[in-house]
Protein backbone atom coordinates (compact mmCIF):
# COMPACT_ATOMS: atom_id res chain seq x y z
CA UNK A 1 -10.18 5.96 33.44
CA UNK A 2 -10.70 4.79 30.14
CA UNK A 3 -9.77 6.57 26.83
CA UNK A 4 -10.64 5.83 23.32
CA UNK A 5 -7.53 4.26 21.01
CA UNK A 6 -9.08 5.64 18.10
CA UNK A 7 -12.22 6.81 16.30
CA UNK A 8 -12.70 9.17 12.95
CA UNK A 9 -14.56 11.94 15.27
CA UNK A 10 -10.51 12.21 16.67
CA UNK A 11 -8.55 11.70 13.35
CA UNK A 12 -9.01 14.69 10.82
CA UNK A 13 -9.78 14.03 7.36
CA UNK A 14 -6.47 15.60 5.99
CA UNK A 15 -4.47 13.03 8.38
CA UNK A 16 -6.37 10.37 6.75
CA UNK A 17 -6.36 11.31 3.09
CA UNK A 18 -2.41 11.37 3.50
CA UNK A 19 -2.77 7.92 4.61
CA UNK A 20 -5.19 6.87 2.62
CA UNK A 21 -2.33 7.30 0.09
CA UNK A 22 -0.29 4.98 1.33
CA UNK A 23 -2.04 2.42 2.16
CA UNK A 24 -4.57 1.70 -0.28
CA UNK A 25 -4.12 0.52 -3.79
CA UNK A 26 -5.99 0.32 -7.00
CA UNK A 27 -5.30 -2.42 -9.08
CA UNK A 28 -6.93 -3.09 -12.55
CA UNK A 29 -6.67 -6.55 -12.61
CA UNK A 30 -6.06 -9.03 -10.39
CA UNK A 31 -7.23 -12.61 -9.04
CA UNK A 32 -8.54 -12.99 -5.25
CA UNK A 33 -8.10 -16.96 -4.31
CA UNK A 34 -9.60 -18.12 -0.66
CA UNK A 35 -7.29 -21.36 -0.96
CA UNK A 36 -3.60 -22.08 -1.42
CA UNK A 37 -4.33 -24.33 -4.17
CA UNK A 38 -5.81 -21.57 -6.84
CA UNK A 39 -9.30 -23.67 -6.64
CA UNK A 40 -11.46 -21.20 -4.52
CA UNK A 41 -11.60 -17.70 -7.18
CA UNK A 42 -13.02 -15.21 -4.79
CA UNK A 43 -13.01 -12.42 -7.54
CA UNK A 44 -11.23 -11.06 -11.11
CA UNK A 45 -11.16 -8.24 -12.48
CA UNK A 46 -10.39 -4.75 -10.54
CA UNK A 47 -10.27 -3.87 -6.88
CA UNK A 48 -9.31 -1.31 -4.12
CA UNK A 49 -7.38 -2.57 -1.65
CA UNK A 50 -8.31 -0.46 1.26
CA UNK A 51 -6.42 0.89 4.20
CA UNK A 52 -7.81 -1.61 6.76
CA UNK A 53 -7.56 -4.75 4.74
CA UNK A 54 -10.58 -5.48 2.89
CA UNK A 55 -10.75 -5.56 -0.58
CA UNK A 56 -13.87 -3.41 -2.31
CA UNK A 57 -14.93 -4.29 -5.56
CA UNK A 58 -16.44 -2.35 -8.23
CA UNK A 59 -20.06 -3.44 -6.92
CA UNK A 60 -19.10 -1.71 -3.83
CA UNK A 61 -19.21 -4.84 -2.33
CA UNK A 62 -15.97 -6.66 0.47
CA UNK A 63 -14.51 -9.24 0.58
CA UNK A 64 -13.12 -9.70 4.24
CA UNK A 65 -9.03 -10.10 4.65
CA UNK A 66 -9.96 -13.09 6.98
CA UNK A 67 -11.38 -14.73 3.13
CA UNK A 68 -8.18 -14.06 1.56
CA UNK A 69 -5.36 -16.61 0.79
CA UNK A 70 -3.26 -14.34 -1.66
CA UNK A 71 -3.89 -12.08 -4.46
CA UNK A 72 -2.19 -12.57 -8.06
CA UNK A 73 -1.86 -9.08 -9.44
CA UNK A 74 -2.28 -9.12 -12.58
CA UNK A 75 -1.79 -5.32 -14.01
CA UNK A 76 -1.93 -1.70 -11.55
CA UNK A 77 -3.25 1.64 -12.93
């Protein structure tokens, strides 16, 4: 038999507000780079790091963690 590891009909929305907490961040200002060398700016400016590992931007857009070199952070609110 085969059971589900997880989905959001199992996990109730207190559980995940707690760890919504903890594991995402806001941050005013930062720089997003795709490359070690600082050439490749993916995004400045402000951005929610979410729980899962993308980054959402004001736009509402992502940016995948598979895009993501490293993250200079510049200031946190």
């Amino acid at each position: 038999m085969v059971y589900p590891v997880s989905t959001d009909s199992f996990v109730p929305e207190a559980i995940r507000d707690a760890f919504r907490e903890i594991f995402e961040h806001q941050y005013d200002d930062v720089v997003v780079y795709g490359d070690r060398e600082n050439d490749v700016v993916l995004h400045e400016g402000p951005v929610r790091m979410r729980g899962d590992g993308w980054l959402e931007l004001p736009t509402g857009r992502l940016i995948s963690p598979e895009a993501v070199h490293h993250i200079d952070i510049r200031s946190e609110n």
